[in-house]
C-alpha atoms as a PDB file:
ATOM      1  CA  UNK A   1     -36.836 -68.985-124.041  1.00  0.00           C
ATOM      2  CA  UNK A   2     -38.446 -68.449-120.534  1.00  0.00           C
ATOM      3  CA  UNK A   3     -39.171 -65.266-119.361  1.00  0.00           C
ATOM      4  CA  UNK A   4     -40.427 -64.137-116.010  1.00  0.00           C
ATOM      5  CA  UNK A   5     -42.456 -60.631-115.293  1.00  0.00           C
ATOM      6  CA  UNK A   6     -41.830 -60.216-111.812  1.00  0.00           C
ATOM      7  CA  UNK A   7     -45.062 -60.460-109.722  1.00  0.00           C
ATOM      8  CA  UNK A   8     -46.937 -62.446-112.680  1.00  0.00           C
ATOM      9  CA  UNK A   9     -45.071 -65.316-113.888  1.00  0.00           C
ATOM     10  CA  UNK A  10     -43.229 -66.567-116.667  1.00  0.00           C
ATOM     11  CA  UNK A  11     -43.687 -66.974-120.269  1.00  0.00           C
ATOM     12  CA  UNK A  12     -42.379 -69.273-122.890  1.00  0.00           C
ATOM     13  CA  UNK A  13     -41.429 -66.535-126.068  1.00  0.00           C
ATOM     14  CA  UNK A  14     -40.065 -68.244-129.246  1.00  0.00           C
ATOM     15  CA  UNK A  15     -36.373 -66.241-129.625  1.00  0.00           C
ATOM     16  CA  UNK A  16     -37.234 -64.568-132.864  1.00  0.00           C
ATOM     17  CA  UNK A  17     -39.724 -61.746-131.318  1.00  0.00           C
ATOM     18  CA  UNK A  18     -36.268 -61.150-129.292  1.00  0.00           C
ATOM     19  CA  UNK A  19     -35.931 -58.361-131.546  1.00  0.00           C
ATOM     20  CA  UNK A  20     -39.030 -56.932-130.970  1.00  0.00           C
ATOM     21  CA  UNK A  21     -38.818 -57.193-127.184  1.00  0.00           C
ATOM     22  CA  UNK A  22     -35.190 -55.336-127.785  1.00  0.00           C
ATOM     23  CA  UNK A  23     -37.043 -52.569-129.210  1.00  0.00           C
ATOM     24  CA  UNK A  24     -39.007 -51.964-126.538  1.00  0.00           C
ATOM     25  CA  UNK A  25     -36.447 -52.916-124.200  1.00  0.00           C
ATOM     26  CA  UNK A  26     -34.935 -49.955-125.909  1.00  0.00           C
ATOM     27  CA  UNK A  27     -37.362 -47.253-125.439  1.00  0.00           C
ATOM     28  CA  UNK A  28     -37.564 -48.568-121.558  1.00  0.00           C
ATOM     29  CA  UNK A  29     -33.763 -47.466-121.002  1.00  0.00           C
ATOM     30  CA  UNK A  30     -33.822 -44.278-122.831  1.00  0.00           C
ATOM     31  CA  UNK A  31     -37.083 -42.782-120.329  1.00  0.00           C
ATOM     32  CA  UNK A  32     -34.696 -44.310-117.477  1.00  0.00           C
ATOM     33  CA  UNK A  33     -31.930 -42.924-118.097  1.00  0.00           C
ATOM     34  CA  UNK A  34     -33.990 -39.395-119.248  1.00  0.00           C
ATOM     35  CA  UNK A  35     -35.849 -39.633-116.091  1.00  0.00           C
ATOM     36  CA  UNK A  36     -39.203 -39.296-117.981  1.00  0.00           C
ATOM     37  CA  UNK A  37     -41.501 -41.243-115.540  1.00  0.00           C
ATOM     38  CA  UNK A  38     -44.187 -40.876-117.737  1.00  0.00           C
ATOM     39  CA  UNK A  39     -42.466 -42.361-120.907  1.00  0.00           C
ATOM     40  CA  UNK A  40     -41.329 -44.914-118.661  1.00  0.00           C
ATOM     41  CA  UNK A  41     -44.699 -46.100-117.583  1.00  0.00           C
ATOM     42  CA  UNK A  42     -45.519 -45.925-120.741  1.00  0.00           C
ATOM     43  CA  UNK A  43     -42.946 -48.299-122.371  1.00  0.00           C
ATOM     44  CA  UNK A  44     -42.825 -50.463-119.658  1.00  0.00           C
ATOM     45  CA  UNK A  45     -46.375 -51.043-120.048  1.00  0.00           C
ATOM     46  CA  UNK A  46     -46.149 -51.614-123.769  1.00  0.00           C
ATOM     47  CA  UNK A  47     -42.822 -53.716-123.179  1.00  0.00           C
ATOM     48  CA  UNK A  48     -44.792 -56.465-120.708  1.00  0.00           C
ATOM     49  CA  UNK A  49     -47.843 -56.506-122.751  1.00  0.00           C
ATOM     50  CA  UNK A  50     -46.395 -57.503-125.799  1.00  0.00           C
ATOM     51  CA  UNK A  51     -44.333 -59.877-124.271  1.00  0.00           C
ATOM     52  CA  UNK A  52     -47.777 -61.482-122.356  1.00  0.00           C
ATOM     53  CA  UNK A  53     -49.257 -61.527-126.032  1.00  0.00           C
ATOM     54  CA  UNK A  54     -46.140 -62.840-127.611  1.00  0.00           C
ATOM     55  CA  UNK A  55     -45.329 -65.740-125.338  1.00  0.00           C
ATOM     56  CA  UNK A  56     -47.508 -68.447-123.351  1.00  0.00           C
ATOM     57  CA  UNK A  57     -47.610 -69.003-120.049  1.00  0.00           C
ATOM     58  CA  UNK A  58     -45.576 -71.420-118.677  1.00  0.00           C
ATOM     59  CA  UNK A  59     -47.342 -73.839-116.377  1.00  0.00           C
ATOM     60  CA  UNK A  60     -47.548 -73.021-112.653  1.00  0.00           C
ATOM     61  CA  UNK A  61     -46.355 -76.781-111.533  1.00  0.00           C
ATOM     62  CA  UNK A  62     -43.396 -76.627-114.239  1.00  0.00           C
ATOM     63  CA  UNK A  63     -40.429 -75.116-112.692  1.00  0.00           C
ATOM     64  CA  UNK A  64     -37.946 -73.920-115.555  1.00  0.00           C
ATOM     65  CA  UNK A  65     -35.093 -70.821-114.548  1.00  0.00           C
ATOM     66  CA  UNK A  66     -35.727 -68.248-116.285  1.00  0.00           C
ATOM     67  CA  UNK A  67     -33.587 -66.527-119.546  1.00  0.00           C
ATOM     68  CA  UNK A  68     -34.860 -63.079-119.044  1.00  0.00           C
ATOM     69  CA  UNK A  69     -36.639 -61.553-116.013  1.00  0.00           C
ATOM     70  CA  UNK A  70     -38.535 -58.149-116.434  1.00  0.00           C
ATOM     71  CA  UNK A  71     -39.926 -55.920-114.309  1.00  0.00           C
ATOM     72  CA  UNK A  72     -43.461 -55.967-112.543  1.00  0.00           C
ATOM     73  CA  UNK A  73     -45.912 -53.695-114.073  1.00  0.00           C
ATOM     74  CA  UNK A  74     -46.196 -51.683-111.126  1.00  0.00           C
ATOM     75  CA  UNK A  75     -42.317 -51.068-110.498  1.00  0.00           C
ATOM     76  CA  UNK A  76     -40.605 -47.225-110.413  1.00  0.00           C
ATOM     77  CA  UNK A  77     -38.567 -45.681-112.572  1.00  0.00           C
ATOM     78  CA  UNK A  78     -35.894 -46.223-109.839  1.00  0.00           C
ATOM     79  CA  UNK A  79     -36.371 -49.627-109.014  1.00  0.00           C
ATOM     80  CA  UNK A  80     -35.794 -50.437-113.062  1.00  0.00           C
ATOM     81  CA  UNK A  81     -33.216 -48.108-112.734  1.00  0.00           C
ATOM     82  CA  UNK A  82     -31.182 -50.267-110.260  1.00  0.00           C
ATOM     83  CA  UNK A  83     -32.340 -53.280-112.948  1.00  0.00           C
ATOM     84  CA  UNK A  84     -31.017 -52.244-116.341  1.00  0.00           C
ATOM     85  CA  UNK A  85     -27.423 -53.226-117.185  1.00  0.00           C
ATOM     86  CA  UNK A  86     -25.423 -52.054-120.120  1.00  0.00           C
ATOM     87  CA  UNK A  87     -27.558 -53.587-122.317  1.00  0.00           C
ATOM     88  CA  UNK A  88     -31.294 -53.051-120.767  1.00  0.00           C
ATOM     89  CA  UNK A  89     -33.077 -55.597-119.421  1.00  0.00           C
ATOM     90  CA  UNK A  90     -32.946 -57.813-122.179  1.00  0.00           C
ATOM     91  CA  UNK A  91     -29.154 -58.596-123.702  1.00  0.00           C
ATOM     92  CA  UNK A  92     -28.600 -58.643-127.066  1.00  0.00           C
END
């Protein structure tokens, strides 16, 4: 699956750390909807660097859409806030 951080690229992540990413995904929604900003930050950050270690990047001349698109590391508590949908960022 192809996944795209916003502001960085994207990623080709094998679907079976899906779960993993969920997790995360998880904790993301719960500071959100908390308005923790600092738990946020926090489990954003952890949320796009395990999916930068999980996955490899996807060449910058190859042009694939994208299954999943996160958030840049540098966006608000709002912005994600305007992001998430039922099920977080990441479906499933």
């Amino acid at each position: 699956m192809i996944v795209r951080i916003l502001g960085e690229g994207q990623l080709d992540l094998a679907e079976e750390h899906l779960d993993e990413l969920n997790i995360l995904d998880e904790q993301v929604s719960d500071a959100v909807a908390a308005g923790d900003e600092a738990g946020f930050a926090r489990a954003l950050s952890r949320m796009l660097a395990r999916a930068r270690a999980l996955g490899e990047p996807v060449q910058a001349d190859r042009l694939s859409a994208s299954d999943l698109i996160l958030p840049s590391p540098d966006s608000s508590l709002a912005e994600v806030a305007l992001l998430l949908g039922d099920e977080g960022l990441i479906p499933g």
